[in-house]
PDB file of N, CA and C in Angstrom:
ATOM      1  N   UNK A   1      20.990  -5.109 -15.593  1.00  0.00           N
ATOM      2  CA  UNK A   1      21.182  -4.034 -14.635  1.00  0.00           C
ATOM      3  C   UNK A   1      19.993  -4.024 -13.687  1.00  0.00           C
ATOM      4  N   UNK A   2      20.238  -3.704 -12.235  1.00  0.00           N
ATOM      5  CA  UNK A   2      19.058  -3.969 -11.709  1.00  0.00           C
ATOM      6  C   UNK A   2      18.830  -2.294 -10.917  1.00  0.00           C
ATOM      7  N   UNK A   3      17.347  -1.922 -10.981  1.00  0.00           N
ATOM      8  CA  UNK A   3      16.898  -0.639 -10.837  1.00  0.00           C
ATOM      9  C   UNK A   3      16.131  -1.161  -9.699  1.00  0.00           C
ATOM     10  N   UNK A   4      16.176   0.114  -8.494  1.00  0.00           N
ATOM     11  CA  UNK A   4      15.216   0.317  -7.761  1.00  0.00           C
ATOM     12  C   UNK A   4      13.940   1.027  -8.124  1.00  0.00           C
ATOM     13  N   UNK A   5      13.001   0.580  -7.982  1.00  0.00           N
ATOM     14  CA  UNK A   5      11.466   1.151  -8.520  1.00  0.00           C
ATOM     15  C   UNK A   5      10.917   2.046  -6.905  1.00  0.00           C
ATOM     16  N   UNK A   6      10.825   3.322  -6.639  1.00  0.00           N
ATOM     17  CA  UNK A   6      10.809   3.555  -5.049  1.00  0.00           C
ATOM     18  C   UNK A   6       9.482   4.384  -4.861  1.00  0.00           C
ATOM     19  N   UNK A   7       8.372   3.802  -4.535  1.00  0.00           N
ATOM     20  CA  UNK A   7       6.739   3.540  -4.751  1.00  0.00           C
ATOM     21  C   UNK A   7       6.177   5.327  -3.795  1.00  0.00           C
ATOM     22  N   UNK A   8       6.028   6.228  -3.928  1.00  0.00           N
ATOM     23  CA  UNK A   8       5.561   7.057  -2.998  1.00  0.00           C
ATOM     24  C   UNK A   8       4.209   7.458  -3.273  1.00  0.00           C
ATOM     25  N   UNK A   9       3.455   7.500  -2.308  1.00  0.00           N
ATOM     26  CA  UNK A   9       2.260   7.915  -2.539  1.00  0.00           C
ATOM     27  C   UNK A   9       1.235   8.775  -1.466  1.00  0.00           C
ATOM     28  N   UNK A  10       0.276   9.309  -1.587  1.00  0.00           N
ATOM     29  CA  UNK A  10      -0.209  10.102  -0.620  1.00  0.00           C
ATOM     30  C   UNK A  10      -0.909   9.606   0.577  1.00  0.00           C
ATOM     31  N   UNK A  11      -0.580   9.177   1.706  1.00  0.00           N
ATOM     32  CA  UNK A  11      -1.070   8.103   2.805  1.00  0.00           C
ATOM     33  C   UNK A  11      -2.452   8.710   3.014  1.00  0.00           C
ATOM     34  N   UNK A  12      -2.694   9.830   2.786  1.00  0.00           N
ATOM     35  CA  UNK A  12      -3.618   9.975   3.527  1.00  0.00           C
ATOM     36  C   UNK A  12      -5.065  10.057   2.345  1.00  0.00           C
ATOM     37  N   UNK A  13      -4.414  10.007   1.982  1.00  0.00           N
ATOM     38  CA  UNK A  13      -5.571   9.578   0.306  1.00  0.00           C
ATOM     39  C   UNK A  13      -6.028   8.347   0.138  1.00  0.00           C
ATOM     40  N   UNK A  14      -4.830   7.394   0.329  1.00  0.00           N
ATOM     41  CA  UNK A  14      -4.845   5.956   0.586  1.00  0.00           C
ATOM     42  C   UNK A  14      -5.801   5.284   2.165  1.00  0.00           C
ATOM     43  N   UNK A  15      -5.640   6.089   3.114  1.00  0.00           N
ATOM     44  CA  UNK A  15      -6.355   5.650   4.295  1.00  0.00           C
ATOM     45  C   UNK A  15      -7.882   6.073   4.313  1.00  0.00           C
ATOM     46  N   UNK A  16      -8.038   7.341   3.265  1.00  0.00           N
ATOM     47  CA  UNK A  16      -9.473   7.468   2.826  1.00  0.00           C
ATOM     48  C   UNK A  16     -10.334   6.530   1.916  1.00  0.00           C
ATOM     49  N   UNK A  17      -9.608   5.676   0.883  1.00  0.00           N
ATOM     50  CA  UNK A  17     -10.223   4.511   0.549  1.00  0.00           C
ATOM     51  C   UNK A  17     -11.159   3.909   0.831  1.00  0.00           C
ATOM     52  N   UNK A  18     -12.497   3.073   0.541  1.00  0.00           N
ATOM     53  CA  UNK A  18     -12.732   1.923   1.321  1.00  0.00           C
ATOM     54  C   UNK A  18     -12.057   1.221   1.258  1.00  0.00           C
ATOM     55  N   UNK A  19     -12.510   0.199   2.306  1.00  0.00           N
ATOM     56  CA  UNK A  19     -11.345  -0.703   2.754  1.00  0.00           C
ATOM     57  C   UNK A  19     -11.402  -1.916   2.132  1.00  0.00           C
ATOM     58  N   UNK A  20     -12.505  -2.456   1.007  1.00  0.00           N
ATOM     59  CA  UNK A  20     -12.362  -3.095  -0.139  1.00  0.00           C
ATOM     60  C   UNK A  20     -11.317  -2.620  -1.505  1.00  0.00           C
ATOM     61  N   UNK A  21     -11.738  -1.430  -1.635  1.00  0.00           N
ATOM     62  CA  UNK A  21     -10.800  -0.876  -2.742  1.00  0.00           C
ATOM     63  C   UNK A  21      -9.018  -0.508  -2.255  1.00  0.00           C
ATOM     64  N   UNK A  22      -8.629  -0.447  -1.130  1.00  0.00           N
ATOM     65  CA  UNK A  22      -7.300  -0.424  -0.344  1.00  0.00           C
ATOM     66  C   UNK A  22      -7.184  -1.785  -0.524  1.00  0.00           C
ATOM     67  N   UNK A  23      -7.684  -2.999  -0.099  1.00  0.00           N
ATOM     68  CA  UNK A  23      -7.437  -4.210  -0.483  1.00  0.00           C
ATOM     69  C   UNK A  23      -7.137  -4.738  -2.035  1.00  0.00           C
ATOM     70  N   UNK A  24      -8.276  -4.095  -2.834  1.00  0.00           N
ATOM     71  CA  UNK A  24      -8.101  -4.122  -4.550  1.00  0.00           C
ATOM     72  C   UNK A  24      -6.667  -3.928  -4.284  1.00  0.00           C
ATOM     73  N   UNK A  25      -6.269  -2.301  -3.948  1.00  0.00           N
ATOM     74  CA  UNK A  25      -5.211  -1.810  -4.564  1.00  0.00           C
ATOM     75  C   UNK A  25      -3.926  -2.413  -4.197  1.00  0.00           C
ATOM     76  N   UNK A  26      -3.713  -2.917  -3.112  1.00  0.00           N
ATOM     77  CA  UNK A  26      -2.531  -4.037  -2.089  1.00  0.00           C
ATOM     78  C   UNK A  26      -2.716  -5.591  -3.261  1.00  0.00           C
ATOM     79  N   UNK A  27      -3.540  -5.812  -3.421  1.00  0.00           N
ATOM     80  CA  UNK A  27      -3.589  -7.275  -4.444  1.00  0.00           C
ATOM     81  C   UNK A  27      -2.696  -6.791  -5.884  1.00  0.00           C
ATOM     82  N   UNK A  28      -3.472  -5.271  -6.166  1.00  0.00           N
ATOM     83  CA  UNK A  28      -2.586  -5.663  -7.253  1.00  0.00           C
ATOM     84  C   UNK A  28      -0.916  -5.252  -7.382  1.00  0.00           C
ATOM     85  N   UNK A  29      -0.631  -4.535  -6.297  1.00  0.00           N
ATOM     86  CA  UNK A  29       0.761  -4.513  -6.011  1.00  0.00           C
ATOM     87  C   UNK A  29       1.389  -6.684  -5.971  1.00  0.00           C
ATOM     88  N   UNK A  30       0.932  -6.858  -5.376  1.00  0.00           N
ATOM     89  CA  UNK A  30       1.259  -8.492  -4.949  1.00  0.00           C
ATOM     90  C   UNK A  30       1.394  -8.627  -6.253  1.00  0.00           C
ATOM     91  N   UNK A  31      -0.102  -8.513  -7.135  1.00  0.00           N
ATOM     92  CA  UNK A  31       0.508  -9.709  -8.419  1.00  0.00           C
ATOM     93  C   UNK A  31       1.741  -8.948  -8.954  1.00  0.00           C
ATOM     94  N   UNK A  32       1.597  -7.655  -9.355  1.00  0.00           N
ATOM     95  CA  UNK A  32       2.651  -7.329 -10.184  1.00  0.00           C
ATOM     96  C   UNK A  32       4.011  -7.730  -9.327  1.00  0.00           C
ATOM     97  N   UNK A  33       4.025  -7.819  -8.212  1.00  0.00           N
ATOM     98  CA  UNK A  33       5.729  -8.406  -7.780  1.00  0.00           C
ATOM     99  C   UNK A  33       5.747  -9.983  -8.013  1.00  0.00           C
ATOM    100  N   UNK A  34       4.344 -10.753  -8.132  1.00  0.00           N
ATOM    101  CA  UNK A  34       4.162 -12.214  -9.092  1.00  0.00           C
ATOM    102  C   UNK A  34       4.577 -12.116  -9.997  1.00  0.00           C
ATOM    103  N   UNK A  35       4.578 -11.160 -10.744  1.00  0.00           N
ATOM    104  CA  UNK A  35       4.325 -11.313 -12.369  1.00  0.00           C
ATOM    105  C   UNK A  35       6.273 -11.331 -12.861  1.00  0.00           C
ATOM    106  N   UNK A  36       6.774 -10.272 -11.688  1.00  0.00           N
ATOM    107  CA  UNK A  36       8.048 -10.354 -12.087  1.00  0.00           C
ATOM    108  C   UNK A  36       8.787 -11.400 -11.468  1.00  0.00           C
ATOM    109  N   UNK A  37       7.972 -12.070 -10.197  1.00  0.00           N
ATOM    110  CA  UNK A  37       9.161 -12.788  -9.992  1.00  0.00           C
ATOM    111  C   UNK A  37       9.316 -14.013 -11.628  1.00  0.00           C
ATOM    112  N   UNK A  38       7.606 -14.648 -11.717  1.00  0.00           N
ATOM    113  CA  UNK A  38       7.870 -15.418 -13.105  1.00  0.00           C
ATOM    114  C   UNK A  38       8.447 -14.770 -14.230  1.00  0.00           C
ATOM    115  N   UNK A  39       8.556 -13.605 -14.401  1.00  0.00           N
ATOM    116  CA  UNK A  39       9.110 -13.136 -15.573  1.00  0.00           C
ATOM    117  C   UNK A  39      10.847 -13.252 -15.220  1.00  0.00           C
ATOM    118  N   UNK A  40      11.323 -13.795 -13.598  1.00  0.00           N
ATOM    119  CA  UNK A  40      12.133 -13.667 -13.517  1.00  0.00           C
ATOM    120  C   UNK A  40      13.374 -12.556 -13.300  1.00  0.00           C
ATOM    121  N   UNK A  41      12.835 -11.000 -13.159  1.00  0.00           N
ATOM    122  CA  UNK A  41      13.070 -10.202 -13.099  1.00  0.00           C
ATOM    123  C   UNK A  41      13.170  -9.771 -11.771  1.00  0.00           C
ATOM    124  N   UNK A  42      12.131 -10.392 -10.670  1.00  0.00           N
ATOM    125  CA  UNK A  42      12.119 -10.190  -9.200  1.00  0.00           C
ATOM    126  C   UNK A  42      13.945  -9.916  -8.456  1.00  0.00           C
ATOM    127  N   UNK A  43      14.236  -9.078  -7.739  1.00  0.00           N
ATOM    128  CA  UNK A  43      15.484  -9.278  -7.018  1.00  0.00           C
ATOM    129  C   UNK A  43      14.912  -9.317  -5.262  1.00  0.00           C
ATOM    130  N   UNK A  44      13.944  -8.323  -4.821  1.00  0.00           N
ATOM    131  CA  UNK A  44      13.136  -7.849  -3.602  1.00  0.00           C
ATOM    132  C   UNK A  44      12.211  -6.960  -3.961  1.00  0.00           C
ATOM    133  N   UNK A  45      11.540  -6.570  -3.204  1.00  0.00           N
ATOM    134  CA  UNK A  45      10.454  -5.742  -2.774  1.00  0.00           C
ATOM    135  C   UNK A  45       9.352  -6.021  -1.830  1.00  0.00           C
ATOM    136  N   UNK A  46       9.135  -4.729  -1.610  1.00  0.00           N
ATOM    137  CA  UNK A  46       8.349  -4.795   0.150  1.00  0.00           C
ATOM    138  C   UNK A  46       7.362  -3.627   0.317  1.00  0.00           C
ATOM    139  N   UNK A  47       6.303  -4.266   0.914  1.00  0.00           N
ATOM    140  CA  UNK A  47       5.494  -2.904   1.033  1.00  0.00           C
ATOM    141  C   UNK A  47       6.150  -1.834   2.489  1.00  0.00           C
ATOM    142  N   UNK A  48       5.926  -1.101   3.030  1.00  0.00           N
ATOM    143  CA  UNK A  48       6.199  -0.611   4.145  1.00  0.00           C
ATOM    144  C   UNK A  48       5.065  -0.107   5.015  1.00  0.00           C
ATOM    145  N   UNK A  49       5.419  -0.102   6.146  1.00  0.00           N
ATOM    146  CA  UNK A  49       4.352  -0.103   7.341  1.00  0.00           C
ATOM    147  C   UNK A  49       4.211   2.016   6.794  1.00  0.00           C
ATOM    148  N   UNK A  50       3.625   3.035   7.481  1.00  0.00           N
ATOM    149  CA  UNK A  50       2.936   4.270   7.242  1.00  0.00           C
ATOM    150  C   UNK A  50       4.204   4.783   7.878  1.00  0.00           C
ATOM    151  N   UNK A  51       4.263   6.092   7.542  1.00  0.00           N
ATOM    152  CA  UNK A  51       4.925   7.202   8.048  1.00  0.00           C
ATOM    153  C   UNK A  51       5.263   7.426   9.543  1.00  0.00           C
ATOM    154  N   UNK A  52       3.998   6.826   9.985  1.00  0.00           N
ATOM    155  CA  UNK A  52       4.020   7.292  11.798  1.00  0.00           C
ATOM    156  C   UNK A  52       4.959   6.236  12.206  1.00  0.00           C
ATOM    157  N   UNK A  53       5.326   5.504  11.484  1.00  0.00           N
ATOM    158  CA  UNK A  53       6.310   4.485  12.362  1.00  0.00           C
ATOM    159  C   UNK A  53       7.699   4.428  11.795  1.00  0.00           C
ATOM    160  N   UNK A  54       7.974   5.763  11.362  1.00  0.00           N
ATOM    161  CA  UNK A  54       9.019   5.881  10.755  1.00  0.00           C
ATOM    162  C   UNK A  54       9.918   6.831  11.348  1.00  0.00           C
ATOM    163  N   UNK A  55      10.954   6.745  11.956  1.00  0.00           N
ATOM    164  CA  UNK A  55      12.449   7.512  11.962  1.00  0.00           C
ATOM    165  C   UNK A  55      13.445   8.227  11.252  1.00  0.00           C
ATOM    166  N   UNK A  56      14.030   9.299  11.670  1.00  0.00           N
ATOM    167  CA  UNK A  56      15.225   9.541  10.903  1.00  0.00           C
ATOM    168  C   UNK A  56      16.150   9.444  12.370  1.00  0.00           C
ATOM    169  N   UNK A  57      17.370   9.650  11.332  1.00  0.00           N
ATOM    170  CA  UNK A  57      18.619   9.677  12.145  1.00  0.00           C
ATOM    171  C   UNK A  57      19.564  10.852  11.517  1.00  0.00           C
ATOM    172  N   UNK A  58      19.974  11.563  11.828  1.00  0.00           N
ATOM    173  CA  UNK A  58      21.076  12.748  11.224  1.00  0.00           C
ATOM    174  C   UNK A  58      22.065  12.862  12.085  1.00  0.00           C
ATOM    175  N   UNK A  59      23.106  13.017  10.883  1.00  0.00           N
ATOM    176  CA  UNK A  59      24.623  12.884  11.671  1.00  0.00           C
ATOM    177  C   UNK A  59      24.526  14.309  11.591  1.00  0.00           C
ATOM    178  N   UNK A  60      25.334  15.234  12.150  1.00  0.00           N
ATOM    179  CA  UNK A  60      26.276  16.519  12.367  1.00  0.00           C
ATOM    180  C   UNK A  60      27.523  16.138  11.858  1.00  0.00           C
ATOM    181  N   UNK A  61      28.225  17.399  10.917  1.00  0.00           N
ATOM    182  CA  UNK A  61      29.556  17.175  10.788  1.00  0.00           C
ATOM    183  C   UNK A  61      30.614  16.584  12.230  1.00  0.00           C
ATOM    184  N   UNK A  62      29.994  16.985  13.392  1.00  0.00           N
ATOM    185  CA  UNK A  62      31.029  16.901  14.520  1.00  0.00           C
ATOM    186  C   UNK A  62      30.623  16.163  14.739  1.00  0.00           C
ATOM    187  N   UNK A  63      29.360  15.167  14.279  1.00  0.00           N
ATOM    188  CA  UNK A  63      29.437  13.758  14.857  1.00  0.00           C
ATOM    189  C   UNK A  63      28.579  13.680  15.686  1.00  0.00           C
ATOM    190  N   UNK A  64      27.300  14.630  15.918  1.00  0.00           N
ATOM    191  CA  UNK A  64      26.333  14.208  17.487  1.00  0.00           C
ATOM    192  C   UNK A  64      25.220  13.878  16.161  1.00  0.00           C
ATOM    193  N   UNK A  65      24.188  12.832  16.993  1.00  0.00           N
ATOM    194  CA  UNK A  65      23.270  12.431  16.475  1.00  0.00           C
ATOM    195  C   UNK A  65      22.109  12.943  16.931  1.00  0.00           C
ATOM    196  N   UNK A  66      20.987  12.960  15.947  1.00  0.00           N
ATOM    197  CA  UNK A  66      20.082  13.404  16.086  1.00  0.00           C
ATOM    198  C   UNK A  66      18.553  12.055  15.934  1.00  0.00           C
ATOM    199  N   UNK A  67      17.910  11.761  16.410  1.00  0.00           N
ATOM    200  CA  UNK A  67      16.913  10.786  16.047  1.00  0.00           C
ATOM    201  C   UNK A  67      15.623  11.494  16.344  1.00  0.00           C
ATOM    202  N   UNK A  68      14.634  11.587  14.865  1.00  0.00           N
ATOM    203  CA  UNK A  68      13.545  12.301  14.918  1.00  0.00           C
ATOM    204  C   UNK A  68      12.633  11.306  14.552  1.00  0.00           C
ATOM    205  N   UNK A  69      11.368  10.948  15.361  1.00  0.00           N
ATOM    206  CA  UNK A  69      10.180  10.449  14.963  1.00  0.00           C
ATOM    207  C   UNK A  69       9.805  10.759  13.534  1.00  0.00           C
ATOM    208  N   UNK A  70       9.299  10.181  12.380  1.00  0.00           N
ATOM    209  CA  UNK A  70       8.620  10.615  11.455  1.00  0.00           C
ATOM    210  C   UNK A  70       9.739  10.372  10.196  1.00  0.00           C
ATOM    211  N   UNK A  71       8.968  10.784   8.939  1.00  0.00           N
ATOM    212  CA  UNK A  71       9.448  10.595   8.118  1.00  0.00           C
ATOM    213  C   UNK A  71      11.032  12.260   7.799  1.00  0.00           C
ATOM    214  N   UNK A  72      11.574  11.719   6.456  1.00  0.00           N
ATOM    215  CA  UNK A  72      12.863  12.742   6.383  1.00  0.00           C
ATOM    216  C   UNK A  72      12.011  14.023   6.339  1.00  0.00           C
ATOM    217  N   UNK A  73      10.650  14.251   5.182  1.00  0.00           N
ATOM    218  CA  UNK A  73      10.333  15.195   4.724  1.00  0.00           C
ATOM    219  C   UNK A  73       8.706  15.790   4.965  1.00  0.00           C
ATOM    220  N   UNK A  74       8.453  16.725   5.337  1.00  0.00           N
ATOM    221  CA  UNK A  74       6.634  17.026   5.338  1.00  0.00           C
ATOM    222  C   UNK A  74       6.429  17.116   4.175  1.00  0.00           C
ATOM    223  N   UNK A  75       5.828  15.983   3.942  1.00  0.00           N
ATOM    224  CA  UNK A  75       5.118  16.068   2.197  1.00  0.00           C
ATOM    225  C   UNK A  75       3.778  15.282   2.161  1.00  0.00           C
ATOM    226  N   UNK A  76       2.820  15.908   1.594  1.00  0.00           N
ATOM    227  CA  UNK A  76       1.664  14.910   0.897  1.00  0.00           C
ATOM    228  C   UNK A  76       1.844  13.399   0.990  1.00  0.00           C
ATOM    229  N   UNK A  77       3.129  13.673   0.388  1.00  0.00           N
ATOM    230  CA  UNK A  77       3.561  11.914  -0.451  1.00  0.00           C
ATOM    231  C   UNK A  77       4.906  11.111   0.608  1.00  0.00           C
ATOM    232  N   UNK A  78       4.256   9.860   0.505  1.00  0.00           N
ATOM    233  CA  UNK A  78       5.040   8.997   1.960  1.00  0.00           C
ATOM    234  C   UNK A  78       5.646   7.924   0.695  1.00  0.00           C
ATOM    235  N   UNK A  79       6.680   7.253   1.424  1.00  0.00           N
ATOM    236  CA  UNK A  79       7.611   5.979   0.651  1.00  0.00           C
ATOM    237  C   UNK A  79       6.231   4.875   0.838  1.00  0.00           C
ATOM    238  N   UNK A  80       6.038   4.242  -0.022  1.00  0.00           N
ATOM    239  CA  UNK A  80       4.728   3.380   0.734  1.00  0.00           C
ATOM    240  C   UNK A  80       5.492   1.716   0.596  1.00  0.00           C
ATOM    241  N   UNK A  81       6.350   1.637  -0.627  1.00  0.00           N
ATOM    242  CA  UNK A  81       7.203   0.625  -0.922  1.00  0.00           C
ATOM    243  C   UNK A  81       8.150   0.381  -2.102  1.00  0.00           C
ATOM    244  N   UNK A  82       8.599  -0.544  -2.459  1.00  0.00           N
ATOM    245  CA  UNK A  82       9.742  -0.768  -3.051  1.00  0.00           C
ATOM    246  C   UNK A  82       9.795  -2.248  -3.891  1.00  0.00           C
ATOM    247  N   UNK A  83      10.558  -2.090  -5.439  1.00  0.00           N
ATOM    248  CA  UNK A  83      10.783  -3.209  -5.448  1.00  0.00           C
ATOM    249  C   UNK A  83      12.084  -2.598  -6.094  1.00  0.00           C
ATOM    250  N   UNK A  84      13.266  -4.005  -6.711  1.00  0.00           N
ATOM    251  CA  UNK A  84      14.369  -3.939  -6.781  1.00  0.00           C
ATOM    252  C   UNK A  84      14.201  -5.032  -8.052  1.00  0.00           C
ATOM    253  N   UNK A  85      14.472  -4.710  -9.425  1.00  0.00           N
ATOM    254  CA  UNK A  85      13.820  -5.123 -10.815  1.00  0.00           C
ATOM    255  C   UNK A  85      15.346  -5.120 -11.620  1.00  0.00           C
ATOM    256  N   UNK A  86      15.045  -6.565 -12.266  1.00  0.00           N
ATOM    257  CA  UNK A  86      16.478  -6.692 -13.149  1.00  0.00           C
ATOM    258  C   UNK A  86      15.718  -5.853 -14.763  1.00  0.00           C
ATOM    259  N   UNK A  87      16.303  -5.165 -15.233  1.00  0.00           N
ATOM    260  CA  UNK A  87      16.036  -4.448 -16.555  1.00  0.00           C
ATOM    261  C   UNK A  87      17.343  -4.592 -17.594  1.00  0.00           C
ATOM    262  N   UNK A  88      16.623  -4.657 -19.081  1.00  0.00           N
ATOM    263  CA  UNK A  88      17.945  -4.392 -19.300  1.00  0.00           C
ATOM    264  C   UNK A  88      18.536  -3.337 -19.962  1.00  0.00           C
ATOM    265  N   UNK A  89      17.608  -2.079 -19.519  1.00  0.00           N
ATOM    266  CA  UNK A  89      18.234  -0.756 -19.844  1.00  0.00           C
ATOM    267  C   UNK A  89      17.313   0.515 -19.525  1.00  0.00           C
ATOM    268  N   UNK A  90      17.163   1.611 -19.593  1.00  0.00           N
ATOM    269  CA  UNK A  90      16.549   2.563 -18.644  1.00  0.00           C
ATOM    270  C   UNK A  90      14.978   2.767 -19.416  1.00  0.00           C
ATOM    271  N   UNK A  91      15.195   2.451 -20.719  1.00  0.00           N
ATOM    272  CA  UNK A  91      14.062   2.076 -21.541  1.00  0.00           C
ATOM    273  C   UNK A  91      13.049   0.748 -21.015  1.00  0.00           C
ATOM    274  N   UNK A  92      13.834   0.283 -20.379  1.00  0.00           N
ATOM    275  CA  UNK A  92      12.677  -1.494 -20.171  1.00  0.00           C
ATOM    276  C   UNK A  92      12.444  -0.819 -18.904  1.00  0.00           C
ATOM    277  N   UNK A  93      13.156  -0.442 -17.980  1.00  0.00           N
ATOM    278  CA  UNK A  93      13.008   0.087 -16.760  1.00  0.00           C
ATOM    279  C   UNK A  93      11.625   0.967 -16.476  1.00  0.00           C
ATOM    280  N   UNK A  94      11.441   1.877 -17.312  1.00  0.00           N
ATOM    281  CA  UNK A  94      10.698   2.948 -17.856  1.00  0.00           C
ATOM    282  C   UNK A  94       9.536   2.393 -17.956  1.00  0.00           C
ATOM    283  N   UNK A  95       9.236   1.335 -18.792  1.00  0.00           N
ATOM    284  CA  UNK A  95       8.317   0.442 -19.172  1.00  0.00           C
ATOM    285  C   UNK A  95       7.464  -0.521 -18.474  1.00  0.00           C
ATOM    286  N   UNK A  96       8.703  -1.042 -16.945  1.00  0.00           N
ATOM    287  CA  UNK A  96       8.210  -1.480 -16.001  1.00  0.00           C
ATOM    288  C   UNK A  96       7.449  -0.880 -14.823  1.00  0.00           C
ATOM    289  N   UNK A  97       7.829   0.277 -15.195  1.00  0.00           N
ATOM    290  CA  UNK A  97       7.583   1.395 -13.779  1.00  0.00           C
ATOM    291  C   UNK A  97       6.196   1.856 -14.376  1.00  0.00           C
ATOM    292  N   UNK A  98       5.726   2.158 -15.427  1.00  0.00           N
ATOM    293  CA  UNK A  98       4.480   2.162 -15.885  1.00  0.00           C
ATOM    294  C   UNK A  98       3.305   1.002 -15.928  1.00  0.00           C
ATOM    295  N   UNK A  99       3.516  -0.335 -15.405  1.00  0.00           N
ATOM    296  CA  UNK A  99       3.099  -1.561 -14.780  1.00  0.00           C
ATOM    297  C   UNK A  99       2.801  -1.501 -13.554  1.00  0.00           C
ATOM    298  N   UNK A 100       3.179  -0.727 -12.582  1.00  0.00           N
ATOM    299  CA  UNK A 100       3.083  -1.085 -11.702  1.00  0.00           C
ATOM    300  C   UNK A 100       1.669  -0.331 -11.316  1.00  0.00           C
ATOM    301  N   UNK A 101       0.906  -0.779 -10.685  1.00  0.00           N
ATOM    302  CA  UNK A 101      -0.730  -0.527 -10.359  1.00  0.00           C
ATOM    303  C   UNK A 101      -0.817   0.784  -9.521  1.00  0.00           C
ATOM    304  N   UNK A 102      -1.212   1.447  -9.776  1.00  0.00           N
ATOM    305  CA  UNK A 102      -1.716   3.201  -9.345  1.00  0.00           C
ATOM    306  C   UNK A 102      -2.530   2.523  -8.277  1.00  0.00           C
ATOM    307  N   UNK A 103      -1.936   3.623  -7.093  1.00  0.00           N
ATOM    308  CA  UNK A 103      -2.835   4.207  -6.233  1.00  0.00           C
ATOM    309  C   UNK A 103      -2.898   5.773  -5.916  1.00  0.00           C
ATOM    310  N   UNK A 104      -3.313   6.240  -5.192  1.00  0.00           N
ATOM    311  CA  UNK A 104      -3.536   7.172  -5.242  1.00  0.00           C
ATOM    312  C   UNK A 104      -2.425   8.405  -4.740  1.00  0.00           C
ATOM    313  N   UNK A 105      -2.329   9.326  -5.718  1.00  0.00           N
ATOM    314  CA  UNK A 105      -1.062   9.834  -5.805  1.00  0.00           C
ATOM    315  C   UNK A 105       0.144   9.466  -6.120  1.00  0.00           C
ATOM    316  N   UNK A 106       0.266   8.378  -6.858  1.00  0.00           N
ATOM    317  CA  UNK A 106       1.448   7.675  -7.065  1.00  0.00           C
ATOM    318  C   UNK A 106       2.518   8.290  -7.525  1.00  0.00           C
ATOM    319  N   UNK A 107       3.917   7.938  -7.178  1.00  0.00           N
ATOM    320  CA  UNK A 107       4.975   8.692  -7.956  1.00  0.00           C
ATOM    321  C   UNK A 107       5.791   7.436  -8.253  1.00  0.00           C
ATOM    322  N   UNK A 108       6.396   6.889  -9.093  1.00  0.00           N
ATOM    323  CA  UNK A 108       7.380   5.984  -9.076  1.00  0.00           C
ATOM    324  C   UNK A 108       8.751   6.403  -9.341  1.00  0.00           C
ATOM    325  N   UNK A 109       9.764   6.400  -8.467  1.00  0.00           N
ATOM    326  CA  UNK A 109      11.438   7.042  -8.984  1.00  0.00           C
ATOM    327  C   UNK A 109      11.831   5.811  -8.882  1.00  0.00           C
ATOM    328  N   UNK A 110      12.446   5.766 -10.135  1.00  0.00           N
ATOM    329  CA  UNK A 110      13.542   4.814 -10.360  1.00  0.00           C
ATOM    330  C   UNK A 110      15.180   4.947 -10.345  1.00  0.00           C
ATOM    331  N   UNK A 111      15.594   4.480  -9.917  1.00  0.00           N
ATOM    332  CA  UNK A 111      17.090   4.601  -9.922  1.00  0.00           C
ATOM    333  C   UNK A 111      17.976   3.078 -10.371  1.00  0.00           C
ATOM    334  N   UNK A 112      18.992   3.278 -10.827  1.00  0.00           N
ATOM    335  CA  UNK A 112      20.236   2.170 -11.171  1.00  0.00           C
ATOM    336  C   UNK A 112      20.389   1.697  -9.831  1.00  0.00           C
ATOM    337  N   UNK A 113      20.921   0.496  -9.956  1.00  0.00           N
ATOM    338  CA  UNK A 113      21.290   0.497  -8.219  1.00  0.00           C
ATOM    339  C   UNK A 113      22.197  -1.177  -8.724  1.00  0.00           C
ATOM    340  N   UNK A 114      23.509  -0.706  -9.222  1.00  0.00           N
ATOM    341  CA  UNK A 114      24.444  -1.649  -9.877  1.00  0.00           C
ATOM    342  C   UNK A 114      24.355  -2.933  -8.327  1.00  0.00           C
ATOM    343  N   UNK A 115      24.514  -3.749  -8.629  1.00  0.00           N
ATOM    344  CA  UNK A 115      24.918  -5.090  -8.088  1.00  0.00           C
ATOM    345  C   UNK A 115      26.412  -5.379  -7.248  1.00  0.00           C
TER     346      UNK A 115
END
């Protein structure tokens, strides 16, 4: 079964960093998406560019669109990235999502995301 792992964290906690330890913390995102592709578990994942370069779009029931600069929600915590992990049950899933390298404020939601 393959789960989305969906990475959020506090940007602005993260841009306070030095910029050695923001580098630490980006390496070890990399290996751990290494580690699964050899473990074979890899499907995708991606870091994402910051909040400020982010869009929404909202439909209206009647159908007019709306396009807003910025992220969906004002929150602390921004999508920062993603990976997409073969598991083989919400228990291994669970297990993987606790692997993945902390930064600051981290939240990891996982979801099913059938094939």
């Amino acid at each position: 079964m393959r789960y989305l792992f969906l990475g959020y964290a506090d940007e602005n906690a993260e841009r306070s960093l030095p910029p050695e330890e923001l580098t630490r913390v980006v390496r070890l995102h990399e290996a751990f998406g290494a580690e699964m592709r050899a473990e074979g578990r890899f499907v995708a994942g991606v870091g994402l560019e910051g909040s400020g370069a982010s869009f929404t779009v909202r439909r209206s029931a009647d159908g007019d669109d709306l396009v807003t600069d910025g992220p969906f929600a004002e929150t602390a915590e921004q999508i920062g990235g993603l990976f997409i992990l073969e598991c083989a049950d919400r228990e291994e899933a669970i297990a993987l999502a606790k692997r993945i390298p902390f930064s600051p404020g981290l939240t990891i939601e996982v979801r099913p995301a059938p094939a």
